[in-house]
Protein backbone atom coordinates (compact mmCIF):
# COMPACT_ATOMS: atom_id res chain seq x y z
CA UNK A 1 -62.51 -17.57 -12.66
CA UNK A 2 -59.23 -19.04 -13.76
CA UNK A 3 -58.10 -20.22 -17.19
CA UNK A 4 -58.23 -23.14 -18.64
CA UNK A 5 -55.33 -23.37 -20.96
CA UNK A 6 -54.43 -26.64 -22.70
CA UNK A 7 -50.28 -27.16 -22.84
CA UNK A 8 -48.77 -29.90 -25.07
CA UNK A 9 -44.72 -28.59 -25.02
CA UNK A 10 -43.18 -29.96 -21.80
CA UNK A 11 -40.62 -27.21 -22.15
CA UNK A 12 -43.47 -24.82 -21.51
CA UNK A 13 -42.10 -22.27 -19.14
CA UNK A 14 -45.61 -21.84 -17.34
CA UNK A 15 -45.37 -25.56 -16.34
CA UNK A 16 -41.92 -24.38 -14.40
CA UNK A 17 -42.97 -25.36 -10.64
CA UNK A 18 -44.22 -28.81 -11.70
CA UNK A 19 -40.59 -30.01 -13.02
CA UNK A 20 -38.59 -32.78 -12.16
CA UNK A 21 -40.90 -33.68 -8.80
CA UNK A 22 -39.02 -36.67 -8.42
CA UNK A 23 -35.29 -34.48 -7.80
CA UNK A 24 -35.38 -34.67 -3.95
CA UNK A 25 -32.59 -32.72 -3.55
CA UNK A 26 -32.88 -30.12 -6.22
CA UNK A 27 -37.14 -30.02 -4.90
CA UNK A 28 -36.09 -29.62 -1.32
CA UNK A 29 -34.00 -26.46 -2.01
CA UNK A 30 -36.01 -24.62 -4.95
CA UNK A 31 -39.28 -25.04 -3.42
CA UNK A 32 -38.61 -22.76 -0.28
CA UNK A 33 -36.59 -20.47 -2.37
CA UNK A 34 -39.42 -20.11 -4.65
CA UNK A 35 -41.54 -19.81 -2.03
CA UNK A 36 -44.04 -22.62 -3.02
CA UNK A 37 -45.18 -26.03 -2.48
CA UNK A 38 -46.81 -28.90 -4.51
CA UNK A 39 -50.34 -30.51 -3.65
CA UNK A 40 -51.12 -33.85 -4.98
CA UNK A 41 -54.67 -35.45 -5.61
CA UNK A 42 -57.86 -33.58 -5.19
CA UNK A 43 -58.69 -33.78 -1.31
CA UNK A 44 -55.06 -32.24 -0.72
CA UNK A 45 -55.77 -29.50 -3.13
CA UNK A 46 -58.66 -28.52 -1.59
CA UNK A 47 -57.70 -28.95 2.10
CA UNK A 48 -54.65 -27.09 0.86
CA UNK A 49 -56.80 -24.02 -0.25
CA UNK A 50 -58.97 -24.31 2.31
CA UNK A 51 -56.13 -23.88 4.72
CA UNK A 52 -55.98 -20.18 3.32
CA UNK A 53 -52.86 -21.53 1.46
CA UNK A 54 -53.52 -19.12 -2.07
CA UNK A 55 -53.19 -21.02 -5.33
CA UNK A 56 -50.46 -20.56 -8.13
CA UNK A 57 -51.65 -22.89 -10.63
CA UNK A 58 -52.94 -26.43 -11.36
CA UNK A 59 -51.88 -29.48 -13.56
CA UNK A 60 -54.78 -31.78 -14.78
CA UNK A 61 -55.08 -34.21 -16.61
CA UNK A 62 -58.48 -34.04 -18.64
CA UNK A 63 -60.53 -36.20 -16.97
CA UNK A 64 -60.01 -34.47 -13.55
CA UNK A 65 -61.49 -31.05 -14.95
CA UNK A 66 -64.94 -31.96 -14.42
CA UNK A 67 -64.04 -33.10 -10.48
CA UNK A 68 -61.93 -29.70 -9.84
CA UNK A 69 -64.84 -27.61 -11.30
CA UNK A 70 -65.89 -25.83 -8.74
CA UNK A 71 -62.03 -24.92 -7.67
CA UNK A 72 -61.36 -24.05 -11.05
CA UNK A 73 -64.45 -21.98 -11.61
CA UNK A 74 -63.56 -20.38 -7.61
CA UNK A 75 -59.62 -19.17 -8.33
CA UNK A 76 -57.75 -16.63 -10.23
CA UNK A 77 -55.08 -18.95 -11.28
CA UNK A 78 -54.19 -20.61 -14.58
CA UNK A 79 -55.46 -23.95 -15.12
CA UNK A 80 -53.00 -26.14 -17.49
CA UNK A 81 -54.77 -29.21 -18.91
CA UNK A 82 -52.08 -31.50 -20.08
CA UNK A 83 -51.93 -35.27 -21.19
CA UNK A 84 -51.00 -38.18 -18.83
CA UNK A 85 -47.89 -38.50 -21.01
CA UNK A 86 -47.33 -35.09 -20.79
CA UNK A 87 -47.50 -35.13 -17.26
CA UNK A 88 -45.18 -37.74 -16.95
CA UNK A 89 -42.48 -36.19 -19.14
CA UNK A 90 -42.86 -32.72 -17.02
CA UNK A 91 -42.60 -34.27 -13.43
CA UNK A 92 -40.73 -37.43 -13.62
CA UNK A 93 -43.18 -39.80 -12.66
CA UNK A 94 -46.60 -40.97 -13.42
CA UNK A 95 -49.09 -39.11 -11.78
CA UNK A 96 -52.14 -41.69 -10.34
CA UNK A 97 -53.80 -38.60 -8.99
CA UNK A 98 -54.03 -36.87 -12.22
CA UNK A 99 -54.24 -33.61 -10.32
CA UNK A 100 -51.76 -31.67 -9.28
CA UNK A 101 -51.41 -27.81 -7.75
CA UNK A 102 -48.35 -25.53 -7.23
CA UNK A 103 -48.97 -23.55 -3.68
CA UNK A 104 -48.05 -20.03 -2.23
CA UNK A 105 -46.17 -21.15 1.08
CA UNK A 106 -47.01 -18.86 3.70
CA UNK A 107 -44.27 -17.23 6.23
CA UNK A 108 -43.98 -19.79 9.19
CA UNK A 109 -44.81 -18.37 12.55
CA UNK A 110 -42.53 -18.37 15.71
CA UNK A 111 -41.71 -21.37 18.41
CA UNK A 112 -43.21 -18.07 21.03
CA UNK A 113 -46.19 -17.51 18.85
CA UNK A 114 -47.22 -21.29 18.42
CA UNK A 115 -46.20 -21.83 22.03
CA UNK A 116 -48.36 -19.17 23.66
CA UNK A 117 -51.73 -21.25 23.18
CA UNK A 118 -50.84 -24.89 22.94
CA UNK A 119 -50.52 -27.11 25.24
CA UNK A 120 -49.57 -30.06 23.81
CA UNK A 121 -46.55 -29.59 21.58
CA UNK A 122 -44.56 -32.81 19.48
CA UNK A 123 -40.58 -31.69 19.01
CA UNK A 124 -38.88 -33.50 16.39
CA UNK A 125 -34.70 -33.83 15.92
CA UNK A 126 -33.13 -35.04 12.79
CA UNK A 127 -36.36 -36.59 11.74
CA UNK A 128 -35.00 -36.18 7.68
CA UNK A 129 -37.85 -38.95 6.37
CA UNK A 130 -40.54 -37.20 4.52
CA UNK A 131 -42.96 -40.21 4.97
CA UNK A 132 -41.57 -40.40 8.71
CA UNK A 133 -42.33 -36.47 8.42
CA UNK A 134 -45.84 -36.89 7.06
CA UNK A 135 -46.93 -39.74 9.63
CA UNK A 136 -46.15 -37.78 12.50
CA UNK A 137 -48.23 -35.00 11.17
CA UNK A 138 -51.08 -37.27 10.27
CA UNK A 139 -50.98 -38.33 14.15
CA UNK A 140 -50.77 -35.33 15.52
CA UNK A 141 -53.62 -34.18 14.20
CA UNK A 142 -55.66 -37.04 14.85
CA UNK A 143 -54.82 -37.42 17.84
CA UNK A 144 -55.29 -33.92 19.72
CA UNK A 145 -52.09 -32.09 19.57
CA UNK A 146 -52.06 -28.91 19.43
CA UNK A 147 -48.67 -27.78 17.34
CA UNK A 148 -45.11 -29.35 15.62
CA UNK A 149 -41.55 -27.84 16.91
CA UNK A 150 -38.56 -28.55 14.03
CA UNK A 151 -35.03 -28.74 15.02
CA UNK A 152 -33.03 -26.66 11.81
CA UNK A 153 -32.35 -30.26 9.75
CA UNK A 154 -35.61 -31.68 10.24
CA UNK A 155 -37.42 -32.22 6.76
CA UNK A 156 -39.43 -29.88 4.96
CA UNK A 157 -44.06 -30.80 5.89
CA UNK A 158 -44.39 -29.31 3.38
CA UNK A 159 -42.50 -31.59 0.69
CA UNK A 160 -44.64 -33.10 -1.63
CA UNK A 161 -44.34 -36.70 0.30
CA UNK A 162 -45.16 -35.27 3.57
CA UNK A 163 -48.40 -33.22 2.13
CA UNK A 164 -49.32 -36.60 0.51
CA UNK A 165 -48.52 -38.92 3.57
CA UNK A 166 -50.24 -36.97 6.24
CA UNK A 167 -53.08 -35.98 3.43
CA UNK A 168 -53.22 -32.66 3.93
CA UNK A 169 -52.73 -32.69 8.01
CA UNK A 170 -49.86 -30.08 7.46
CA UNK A 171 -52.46 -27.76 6.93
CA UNK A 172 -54.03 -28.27 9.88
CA UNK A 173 -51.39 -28.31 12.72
CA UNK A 174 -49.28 -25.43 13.03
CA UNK A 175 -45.13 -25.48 12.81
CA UNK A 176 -42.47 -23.60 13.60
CA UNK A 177 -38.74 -24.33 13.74
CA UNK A 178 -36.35 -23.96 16.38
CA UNK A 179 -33.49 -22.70 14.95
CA UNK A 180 -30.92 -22.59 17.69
CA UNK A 181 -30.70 -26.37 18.98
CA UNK A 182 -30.76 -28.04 21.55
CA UNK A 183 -30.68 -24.21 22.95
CA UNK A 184 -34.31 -23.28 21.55
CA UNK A 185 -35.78 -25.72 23.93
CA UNK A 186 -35.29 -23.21 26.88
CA UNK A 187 -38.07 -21.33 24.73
CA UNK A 188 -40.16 -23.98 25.11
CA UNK A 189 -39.35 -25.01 28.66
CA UNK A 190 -40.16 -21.26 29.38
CA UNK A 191 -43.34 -21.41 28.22
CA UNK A 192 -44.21 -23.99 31.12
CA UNK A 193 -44.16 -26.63 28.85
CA UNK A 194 -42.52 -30.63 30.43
CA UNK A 195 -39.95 -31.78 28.20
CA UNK A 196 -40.38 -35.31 27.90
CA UNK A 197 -38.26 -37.31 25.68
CA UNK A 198 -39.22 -40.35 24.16
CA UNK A 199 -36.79 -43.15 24.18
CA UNK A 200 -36.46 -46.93 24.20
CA UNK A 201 -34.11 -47.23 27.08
CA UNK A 202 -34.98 -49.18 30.14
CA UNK A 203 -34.18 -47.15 32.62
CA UNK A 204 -36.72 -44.83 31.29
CA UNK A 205 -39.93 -44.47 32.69
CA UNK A 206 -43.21 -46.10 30.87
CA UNK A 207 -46.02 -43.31 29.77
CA UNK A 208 -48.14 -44.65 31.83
CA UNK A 209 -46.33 -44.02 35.11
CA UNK A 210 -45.50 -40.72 33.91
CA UNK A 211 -48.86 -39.83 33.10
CA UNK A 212 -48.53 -36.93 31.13
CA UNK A 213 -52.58 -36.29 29.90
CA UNK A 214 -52.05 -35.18 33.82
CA UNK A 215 -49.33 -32.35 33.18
CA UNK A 216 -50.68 -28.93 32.51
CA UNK A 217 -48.23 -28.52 29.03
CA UNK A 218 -46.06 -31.28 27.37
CA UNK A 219 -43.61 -31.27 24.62
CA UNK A 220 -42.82 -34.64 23.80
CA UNK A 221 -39.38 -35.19 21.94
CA UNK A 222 -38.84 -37.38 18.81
CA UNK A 223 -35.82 -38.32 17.13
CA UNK A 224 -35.18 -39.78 13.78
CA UNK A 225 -35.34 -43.09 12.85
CA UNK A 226 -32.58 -45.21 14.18
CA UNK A 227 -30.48 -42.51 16.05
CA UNK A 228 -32.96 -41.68 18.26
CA UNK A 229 -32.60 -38.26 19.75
CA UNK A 230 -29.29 -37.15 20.74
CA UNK A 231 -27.33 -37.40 23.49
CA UNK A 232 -27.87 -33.38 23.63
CA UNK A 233 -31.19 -33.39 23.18
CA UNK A 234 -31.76 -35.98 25.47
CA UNK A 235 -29.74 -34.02 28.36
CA UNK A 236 -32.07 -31.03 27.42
CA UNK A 237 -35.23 -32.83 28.51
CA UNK A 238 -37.10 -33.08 31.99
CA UNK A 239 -37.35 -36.80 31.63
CA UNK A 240 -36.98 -39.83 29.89
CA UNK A 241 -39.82 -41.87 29.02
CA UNK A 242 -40.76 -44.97 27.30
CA UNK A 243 -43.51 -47.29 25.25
CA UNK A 244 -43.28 -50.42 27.51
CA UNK A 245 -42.68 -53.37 24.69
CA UNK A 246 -43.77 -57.20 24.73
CA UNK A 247 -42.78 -60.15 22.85
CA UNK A 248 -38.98 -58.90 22.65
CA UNK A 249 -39.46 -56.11 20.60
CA UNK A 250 -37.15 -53.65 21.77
CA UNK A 251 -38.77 -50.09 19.85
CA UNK A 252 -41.26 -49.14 16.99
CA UNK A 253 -40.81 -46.77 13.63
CA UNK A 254 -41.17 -43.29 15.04
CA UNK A 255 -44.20 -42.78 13.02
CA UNK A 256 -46.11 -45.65 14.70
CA UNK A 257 -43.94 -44.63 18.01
CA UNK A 258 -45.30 -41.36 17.81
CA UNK A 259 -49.07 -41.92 17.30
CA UNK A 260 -49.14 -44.52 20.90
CA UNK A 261 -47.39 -41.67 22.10
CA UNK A 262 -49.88 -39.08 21.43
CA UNK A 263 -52.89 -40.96 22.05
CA UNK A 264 -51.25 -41.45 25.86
CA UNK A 265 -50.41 -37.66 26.16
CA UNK A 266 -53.56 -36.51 24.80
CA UNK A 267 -55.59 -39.25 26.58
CA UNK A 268 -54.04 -40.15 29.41
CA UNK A 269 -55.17 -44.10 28.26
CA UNK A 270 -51.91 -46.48 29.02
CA UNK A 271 -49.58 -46.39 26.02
CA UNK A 272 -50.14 -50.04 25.44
């Protein structure tokens, strides 16, 4: 059963993992050196632990004791029951959620090890946008596919933003990074997997045409938003391929890009 422990000094070294949350920069590097993560809002926490990802602490505000019971009552970890105020002054920002959890990250498996049972595989390149991140997650869960490649400058899932924006879908679709690119996608090519990249140019070929619910293993490329994937990464793929647009609308955010996307790979429906 953990411990409850009421804190009232924001200088309180045990409240060390929930400081200055709002530091994107300082956050981005501390939190993999430390080796943890931050969940926010109670069905994060718990699809967090329920991922098998172990629990250092939590923050709570008081009236989200009585909703955490059970996972308070369930873990060995300290429990720190702190004012909104207090909260504030710790993290930099007002916390809506009132409940917050530092998390044990776990070692990330290989491209190989990922690759050797999926079949349907989303590649991202540059994508630096944590929300951009955490849609993509969200979508590739939802939608049927099966694991996430990272080229080395991609953003971290498992940044508080991205947990919060997929809600929790991090958990629940295995990563790995690719950490020699655009080289690493012979690994995946290997594997038997299509390389399709997804692009807005015309003389691309729609999703439709390609059909790629049809193809036995796909990786679909994404690139970030605005650039697009490289000129590298693009030269790296099997083919080219496109969301046909109407109405003059010459491409979509890659979050909302990705998700007609998937629902054509996974599917096999026409992407629009």
């Amino acid at each position: 059963m953990a411990d409850l422990i009421t804190l009232e000094d924001p200088d309180d070294p045990r409240l060390h993992d929930y400081t200055g949350l709002t530091d994107v920069e300082l956050r981005r590097t501390r939190e993999p050196a430390e080796g943890l993560f931050i969940a926010e809002g109670e069905k994060v926490i718990r699809r967090a632990k329920d991922a098998g990802y172990r629990m250092r602490s939590m923050l709570l505000s008081a009236k989200w004791v009585d909703a955490m019971r059970d996972v308070i009552d369930e873990l060995p970890a300290p429990v720190y029951a702190v004012s909104p105020k207090l909260a504030e002054q710790v993290t930099g920002y007002h916390v809506h959620r009132g409940a917050l959890a530092s998390m044990q990250r776990k070692p990330l498996p290989t491209a190989a090890e990922i690759l050797r049972t999926a079949r349907r595989v989303v590649v991202m390149e540059s994508v630096n946008d944590h929300t951009n991140i955490g849609a993509i997650f969200r979508s590739a869960a939802a939608l049927g596919m099966d694991a996430v490649l990272l080229s080395p400058d991609c953003a971290d899932p498992l940044y508080r933003r991205s947990v919060k924006v997929s809600m929790g879908a991090v958990f629940s679709v295995p990563y790995a990074r690719l950490d020699n690119w655009p080289k690493g996608l012979e690994t995946v090519r290997e594997a038997g997997f299509t390389l399709l990249a997804l692009t807005p140019e015309e003389k691309a070929r729609s999703l439709d045409e390609v059909a790629p619910h049809r193809m036995d293993r796909v990786a679909l490329m994404l690139g970030a938003e605005g650039d697009g994937l490289s000129t590298r990464a693009l030269a790296a793929a099997d083919e080219r391929v496109r969301i046909p647009m109407s109405h003059g609308v010459d491409s979509l955010n890659v979050g909302a890009a990705a998700a007609v996307a998937f629902y054509a790979v996974a599917t096999g429906r026409p992407a629009l």
